[in-house]
N, C-alpha and C. Protein backbone atom coordinates (compact mmCIF):
# COMPACT_ATOMS: atom_id res chain seq x y z
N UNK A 1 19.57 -44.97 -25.44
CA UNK A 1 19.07 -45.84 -24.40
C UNK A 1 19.04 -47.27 -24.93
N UNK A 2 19.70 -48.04 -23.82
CA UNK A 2 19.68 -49.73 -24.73
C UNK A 2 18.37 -50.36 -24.16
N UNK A 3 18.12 -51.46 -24.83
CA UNK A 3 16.76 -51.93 -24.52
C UNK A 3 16.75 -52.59 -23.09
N UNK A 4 17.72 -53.00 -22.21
CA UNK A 4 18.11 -53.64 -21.07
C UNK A 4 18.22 -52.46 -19.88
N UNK A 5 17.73 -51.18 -20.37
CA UNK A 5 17.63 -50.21 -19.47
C UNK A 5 16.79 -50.60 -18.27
N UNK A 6 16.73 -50.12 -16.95
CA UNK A 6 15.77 -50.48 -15.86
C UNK A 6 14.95 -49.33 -15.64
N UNK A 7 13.72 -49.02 -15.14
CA UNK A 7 12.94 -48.13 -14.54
C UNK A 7 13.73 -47.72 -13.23
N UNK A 8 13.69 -46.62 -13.17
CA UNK A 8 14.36 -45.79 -11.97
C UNK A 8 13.43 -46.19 -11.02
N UNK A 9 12.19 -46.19 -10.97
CA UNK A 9 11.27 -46.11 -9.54
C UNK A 9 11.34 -48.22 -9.39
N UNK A 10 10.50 -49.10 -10.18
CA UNK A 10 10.31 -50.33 -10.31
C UNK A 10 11.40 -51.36 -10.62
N UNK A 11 12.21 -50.69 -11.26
CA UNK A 11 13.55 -51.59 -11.16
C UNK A 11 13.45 -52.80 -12.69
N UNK A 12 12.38 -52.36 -13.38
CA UNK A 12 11.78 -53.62 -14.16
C UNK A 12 12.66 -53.03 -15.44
N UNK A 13 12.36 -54.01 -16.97
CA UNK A 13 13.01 -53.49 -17.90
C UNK A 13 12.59 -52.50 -18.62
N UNK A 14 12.96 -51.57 -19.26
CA UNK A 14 12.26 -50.83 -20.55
C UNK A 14 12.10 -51.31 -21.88
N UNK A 15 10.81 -51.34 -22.48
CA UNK A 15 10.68 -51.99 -23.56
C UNK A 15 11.30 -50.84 -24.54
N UNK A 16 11.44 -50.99 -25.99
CA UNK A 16 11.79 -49.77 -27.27
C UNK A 16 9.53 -48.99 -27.25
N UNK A 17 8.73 -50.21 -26.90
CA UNK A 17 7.40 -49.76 -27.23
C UNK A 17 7.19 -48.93 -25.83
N UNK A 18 7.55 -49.14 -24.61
CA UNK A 18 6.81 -48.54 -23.29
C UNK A 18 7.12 -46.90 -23.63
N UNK A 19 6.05 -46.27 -22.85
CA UNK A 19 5.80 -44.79 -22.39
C UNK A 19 6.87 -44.65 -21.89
N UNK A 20 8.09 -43.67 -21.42
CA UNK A 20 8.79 -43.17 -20.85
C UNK A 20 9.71 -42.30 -20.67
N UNK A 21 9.88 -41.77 -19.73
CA UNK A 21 10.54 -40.53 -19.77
C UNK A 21 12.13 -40.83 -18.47
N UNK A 22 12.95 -39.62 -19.68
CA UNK A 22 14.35 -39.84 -18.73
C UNK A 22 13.98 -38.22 -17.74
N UNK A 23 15.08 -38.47 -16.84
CA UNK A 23 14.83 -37.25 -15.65
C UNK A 23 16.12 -36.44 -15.98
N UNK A 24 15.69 -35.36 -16.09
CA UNK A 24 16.71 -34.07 -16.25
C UNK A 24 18.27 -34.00 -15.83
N UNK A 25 18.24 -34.13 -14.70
CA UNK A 25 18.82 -34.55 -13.29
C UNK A 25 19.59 -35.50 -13.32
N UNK A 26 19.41 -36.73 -12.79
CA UNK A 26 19.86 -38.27 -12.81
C UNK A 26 19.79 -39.04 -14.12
N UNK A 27 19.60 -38.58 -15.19
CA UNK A 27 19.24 -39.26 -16.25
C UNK A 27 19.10 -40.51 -16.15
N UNK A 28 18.36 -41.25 -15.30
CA UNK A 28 17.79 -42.08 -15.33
C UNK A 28 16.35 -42.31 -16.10
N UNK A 29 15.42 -43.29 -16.63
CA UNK A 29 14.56 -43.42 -17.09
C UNK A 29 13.15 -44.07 -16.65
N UNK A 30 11.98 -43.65 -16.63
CA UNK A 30 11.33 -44.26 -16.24
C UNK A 30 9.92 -44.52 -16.69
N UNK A 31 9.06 -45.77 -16.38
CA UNK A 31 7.61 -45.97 -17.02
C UNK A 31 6.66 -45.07 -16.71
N UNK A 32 6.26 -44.45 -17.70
CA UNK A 32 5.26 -43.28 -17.64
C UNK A 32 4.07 -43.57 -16.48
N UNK A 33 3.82 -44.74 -16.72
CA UNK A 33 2.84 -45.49 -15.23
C UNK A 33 3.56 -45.99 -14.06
N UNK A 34 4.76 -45.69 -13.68
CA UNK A 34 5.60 -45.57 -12.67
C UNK A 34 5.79 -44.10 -11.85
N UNK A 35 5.35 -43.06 -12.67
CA UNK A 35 5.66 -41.54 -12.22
C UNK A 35 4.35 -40.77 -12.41
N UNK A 36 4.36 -39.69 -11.64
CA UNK A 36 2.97 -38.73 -11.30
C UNK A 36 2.99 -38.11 -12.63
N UNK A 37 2.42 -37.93 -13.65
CA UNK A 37 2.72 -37.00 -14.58
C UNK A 37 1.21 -37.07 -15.70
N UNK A 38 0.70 -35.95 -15.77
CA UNK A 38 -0.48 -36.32 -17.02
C UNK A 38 -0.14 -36.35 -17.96
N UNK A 39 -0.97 -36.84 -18.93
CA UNK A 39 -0.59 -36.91 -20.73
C UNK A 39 -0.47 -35.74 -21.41
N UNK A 40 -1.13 -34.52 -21.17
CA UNK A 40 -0.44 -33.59 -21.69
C UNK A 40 0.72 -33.01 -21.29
N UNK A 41 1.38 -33.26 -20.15
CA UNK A 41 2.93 -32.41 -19.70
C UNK A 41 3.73 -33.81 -20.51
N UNK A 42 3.33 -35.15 -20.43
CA UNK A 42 4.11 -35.83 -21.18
C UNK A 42 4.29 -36.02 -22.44
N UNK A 43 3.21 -35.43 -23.70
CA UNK A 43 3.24 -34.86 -24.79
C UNK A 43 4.38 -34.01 -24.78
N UNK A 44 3.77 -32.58 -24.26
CA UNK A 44 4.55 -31.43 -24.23
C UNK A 44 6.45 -32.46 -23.85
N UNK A 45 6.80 -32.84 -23.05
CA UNK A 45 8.00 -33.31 -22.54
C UNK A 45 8.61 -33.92 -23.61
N UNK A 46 7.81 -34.71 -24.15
CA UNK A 46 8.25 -35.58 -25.49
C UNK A 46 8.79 -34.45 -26.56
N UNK A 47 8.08 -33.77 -26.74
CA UNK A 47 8.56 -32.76 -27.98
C UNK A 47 9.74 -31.64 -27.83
N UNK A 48 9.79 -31.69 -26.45
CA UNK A 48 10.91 -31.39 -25.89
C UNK A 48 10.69 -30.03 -25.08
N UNK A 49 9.55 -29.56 -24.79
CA UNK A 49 9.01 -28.67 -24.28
C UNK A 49 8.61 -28.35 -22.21
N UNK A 50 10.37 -27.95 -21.84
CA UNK A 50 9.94 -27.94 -20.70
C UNK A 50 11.19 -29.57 -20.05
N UNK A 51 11.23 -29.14 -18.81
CA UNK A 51 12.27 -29.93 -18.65
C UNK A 51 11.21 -30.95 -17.17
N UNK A 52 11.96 -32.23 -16.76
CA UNK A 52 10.94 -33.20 -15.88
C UNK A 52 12.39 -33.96 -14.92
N UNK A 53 12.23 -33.60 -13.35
CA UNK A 53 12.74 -34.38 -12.88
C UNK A 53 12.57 -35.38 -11.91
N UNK A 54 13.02 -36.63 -11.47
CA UNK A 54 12.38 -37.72 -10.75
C UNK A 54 12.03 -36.97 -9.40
N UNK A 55 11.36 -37.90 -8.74
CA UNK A 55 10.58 -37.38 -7.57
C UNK A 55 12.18 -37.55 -6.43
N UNK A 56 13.16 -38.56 -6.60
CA UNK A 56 13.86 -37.81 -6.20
C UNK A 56 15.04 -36.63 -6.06
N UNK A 57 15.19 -36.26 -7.61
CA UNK A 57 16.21 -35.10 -7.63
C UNK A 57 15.09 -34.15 -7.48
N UNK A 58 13.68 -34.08 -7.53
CA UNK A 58 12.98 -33.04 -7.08
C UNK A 58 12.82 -32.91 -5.93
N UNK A 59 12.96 -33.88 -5.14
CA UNK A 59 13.06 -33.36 -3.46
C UNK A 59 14.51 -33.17 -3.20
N UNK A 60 15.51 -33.35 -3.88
CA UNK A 60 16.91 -32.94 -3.19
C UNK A 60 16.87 -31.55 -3.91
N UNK A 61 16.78 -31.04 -4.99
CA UNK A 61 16.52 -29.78 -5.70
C UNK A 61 15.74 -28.73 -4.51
N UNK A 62 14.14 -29.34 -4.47
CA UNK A 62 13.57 -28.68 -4.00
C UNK A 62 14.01 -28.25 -2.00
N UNK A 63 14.38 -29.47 -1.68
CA UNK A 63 14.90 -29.30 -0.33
C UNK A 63 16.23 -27.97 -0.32
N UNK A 64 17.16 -28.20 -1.49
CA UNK A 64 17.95 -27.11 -1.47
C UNK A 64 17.22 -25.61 -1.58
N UNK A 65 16.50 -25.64 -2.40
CA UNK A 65 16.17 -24.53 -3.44
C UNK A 65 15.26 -24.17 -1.94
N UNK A 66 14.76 -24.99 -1.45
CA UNK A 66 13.71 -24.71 -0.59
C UNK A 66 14.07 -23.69 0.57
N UNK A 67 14.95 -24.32 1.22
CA UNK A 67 16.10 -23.64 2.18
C UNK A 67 16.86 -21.98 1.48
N UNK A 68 16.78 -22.56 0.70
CA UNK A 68 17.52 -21.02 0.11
C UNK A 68 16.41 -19.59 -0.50
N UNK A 69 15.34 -20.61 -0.94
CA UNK A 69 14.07 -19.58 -0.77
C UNK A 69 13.76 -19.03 0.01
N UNK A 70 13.26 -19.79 1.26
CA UNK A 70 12.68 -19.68 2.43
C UNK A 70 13.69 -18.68 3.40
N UNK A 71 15.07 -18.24 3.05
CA UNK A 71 15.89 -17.72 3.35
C UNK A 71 15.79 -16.07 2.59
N UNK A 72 16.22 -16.27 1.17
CA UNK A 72 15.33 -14.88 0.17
C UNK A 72 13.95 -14.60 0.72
N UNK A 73 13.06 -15.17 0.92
CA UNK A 73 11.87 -14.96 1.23
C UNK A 73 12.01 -14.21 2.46
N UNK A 74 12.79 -14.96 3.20
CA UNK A 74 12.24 -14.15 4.64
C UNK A 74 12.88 -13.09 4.31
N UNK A 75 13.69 -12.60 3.91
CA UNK A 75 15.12 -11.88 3.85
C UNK A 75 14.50 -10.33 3.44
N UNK A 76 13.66 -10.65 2.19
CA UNK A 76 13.07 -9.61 1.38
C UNK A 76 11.54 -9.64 2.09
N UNK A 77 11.28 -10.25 2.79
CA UNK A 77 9.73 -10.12 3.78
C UNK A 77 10.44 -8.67 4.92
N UNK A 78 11.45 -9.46 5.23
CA UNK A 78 12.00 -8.55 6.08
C UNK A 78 12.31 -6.76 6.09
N UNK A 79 13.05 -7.27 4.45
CA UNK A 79 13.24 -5.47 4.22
C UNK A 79 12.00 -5.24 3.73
N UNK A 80 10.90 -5.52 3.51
CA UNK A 80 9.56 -4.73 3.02
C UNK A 80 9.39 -4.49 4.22
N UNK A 81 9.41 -5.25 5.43
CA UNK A 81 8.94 -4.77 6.45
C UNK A 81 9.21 -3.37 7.09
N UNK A 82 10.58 -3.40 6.76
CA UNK A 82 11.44 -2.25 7.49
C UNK A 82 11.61 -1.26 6.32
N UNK A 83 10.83 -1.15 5.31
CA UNK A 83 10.54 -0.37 4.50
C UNK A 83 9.05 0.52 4.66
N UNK A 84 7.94 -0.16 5.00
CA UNK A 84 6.89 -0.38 5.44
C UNK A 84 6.88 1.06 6.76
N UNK A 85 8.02 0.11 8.02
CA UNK A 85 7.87 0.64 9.29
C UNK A 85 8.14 1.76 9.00
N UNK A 86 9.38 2.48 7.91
CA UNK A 86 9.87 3.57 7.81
C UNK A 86 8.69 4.30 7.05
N UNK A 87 8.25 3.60 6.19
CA UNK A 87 6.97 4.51 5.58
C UNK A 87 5.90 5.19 6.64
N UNK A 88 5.43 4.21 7.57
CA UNK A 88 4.48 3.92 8.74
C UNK A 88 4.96 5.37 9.60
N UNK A 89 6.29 5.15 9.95
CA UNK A 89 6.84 6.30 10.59
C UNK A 89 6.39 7.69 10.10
N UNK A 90 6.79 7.71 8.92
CA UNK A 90 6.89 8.74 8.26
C UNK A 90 5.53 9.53 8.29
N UNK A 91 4.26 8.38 7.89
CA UNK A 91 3.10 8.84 8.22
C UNK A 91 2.66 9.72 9.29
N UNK A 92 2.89 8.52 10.50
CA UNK A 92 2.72 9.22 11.75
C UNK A 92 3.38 10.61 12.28
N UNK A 93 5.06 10.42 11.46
CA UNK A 93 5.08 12.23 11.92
C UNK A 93 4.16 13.57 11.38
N UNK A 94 3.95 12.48 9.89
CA UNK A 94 3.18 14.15 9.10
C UNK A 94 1.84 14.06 9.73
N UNK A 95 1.12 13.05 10.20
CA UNK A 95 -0.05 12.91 11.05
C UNK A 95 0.40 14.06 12.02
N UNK A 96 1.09 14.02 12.99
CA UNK A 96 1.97 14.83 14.41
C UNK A 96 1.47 16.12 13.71
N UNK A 97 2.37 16.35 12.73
CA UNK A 97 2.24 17.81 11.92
C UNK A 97 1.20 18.33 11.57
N UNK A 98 0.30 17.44 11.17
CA UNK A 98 -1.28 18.12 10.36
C UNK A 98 -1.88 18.67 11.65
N UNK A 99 -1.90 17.98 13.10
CA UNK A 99 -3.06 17.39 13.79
C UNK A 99 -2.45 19.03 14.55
N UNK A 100 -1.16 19.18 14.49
CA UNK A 100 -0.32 20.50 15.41
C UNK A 100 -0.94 21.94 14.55
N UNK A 101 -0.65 21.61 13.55
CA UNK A 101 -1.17 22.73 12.58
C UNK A 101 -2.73 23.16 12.59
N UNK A 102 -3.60 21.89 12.96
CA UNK A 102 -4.98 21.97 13.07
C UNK A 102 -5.34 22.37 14.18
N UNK A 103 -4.09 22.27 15.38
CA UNK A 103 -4.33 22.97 16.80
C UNK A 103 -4.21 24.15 16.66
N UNK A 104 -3.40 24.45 15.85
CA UNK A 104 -2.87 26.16 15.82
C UNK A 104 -4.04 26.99 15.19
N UNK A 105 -4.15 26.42 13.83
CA UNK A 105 -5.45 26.74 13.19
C UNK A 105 -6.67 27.26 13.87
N UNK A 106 -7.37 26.17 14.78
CA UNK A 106 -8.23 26.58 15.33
C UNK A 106 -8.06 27.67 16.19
N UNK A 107 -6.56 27.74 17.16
CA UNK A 107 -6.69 28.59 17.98
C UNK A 107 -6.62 30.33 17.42
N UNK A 108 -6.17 30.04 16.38
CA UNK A 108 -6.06 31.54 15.43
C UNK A 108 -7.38 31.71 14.70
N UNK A 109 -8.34 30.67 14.50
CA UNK A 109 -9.69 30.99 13.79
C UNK A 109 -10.69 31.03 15.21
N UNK A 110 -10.19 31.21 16.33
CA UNK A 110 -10.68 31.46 17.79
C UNK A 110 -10.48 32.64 17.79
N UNK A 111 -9.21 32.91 17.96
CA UNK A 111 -8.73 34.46 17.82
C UNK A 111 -9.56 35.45 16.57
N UNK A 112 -9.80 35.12 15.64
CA UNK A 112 -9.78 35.37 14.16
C UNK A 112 -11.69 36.11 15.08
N UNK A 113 -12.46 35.21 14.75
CA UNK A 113 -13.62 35.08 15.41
C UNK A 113 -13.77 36.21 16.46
N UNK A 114 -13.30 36.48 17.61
CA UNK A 114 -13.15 37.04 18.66
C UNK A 114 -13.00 38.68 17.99
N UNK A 115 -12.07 38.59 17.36
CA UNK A 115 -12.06 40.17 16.71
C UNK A 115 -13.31 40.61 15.50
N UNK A 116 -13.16 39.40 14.77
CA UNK A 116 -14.61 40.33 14.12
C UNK A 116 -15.73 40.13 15.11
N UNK A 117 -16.01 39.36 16.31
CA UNK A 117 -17.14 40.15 17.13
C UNK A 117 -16.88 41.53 17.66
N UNK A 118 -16.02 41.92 17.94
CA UNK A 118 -15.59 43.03 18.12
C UNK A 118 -15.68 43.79 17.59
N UNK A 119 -15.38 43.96 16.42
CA UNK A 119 -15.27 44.82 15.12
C UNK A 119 -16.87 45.27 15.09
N UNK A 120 -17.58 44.16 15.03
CA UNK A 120 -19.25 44.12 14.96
C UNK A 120 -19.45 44.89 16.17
N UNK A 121 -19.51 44.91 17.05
CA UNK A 121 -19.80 45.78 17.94
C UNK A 121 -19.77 46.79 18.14
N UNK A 122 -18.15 46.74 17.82
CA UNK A 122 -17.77 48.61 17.90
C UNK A 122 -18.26 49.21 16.15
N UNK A 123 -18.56 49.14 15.24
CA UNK A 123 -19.64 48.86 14.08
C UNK A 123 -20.67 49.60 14.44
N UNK A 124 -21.58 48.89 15.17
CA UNK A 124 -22.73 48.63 15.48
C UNK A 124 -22.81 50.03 16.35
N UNK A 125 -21.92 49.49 17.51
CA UNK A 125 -22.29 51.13 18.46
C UNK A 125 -21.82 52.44 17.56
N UNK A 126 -20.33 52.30 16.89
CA UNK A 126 -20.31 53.68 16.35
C UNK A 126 -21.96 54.24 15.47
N UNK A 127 -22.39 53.07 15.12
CA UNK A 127 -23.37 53.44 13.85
C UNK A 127 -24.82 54.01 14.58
N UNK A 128 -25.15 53.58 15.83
CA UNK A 128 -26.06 53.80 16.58
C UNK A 128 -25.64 55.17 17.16
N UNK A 129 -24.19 55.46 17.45
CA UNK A 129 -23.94 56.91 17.91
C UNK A 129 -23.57 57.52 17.07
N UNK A 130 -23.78 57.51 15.36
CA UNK A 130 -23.83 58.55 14.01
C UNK A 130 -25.16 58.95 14.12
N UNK A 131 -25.91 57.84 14.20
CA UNK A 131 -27.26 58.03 13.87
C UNK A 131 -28.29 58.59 14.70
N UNK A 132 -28.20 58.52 15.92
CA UNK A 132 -27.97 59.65 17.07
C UNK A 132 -28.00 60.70 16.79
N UNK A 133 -26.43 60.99 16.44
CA UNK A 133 -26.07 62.41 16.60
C UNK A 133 -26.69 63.63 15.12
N UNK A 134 -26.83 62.06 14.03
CA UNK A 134 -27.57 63.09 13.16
C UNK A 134 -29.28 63.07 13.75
N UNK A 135 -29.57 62.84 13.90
CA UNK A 135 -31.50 62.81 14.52
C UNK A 135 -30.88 64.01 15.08
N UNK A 136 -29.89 64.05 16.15
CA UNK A 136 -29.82 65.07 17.47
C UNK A 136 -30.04 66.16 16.08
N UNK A 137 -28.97 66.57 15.42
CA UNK A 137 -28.52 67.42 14.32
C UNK A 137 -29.76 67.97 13.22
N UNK A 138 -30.65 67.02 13.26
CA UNK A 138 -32.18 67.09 12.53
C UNK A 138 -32.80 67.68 13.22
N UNK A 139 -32.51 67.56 14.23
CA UNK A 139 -34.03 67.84 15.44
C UNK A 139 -33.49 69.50 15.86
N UNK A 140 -32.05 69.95 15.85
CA UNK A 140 -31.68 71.25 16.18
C UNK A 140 -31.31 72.20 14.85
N UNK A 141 -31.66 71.53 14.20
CA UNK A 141 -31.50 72.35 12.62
C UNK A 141 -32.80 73.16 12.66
N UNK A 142 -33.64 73.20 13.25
CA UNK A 142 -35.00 74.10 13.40
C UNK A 142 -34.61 75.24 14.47
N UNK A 143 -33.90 75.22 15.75
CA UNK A 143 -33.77 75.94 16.56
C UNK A 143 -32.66 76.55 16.23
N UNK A 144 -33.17 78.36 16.99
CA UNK A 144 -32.36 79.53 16.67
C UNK A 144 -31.69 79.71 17.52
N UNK A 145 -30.53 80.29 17.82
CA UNK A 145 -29.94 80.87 18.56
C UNK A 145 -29.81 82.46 18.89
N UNK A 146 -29.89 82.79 20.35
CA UNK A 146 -30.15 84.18 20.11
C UNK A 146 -29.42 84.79 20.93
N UNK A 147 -28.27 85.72 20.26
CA UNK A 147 -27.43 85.80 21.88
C UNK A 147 -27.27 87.41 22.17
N UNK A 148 -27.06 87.83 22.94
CA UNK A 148 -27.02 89.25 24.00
C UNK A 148 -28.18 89.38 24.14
N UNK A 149 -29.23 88.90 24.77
CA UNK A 149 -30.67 89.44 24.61
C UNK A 149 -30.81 89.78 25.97
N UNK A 150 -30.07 90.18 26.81
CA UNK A 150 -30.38 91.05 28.00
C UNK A 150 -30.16 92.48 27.39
C-alpha cells in the first residue's frame, strides 16, 4: 500500500500511522473510524484472523447470497414441509387403525361380557338344581320302598 492511498468510504489520504483495514473483496482500504467495526474484530483482522468486507461488497455479496438463501431456505422449508405432511398422514391413518381396532375391541369385550353372564347363570341355576336334587336325595335316603303289598 503506497502512502497516497485514499479511504474507500471518505476519499481522504491514508497515513503509514492511521488504523486501517483493506476489504476482502474490492481491496480497497479504509480508516478504521470511517467503518462499523469494534476493536476486538479489528485486532483479531489485523493478525489475520477471519476475513472483513466493505459495506459495499457486503451488500452486493449479501444481496446475492441473500436471494439464493432465501431460495434454499424456502426450498428446504418446503420439503420439511412435505415431509412433515407425509409423516402427519401417516399418523392419522394409524390413528384410523387404532380407533377401528378399539371399535372392534369393545364390540368383542361386549360380546366377551354377554357370555360369561351367561355362563354365570346357567352356573348358578345348574348349581341350585344339584343342590336340590341332592337335599331331594337326603331327604329320600330314609324312605322305604315296599312293593306287592296287596
Amino acid at each position: 500500500m503506497s502512502i497516497s492511498s485514499l479511504c474507500g468510504h471518505c476519499k481522504e489520504k491514508l497515513g503509514k500511522k492511521d488504523y486501517k483495514l483493506q476489504c476482502d473483496e474490492c481491496e480497497l482500504w479504509f480508516h478504521k473510524t470511517c467503518i462499523t467495526i469494534g476493536d476486538l474484530q479489528f485486532e483479531n483482522l489485523k493478525k489475520g484472523v477471519g476475513q472483513w468486507c466493505c459495506e459495499v461488497c457486503s451488500a452486493d455479496a449479501s444481496m446475492i447470497s441473500g436471494k439464493k438463501s432465501k431460495k434454499v431456505t424456502l426450498e428446504d422449508k418446503m420439503r420439511k414441509l412435505e415431509v412433515m405432511e407425509t409423516k402427519y398422514n401417516q399418523l392419522l391413518d394409524k390413528f384410523d387403525k387404532v380407533a377401528n381396532e378399539n371399535k372392534v375391541l369393545k364390540s368383542e369385550l361386549g360380546d366377551i361380557n354377554e357370555q360369561v353372564a351367561a355362563l354365570n347363570n346357567k352356573f348358578n341355576n345348574n348349581t341350585e338344581e344339584i343342590m336340590a336334587e341332592i337335599k331331594d336325595k337326603e331327604h329320600r335316603a330314609r324312605n322305604i320302598i315296599i312293593y306287592n303289598l296287596n
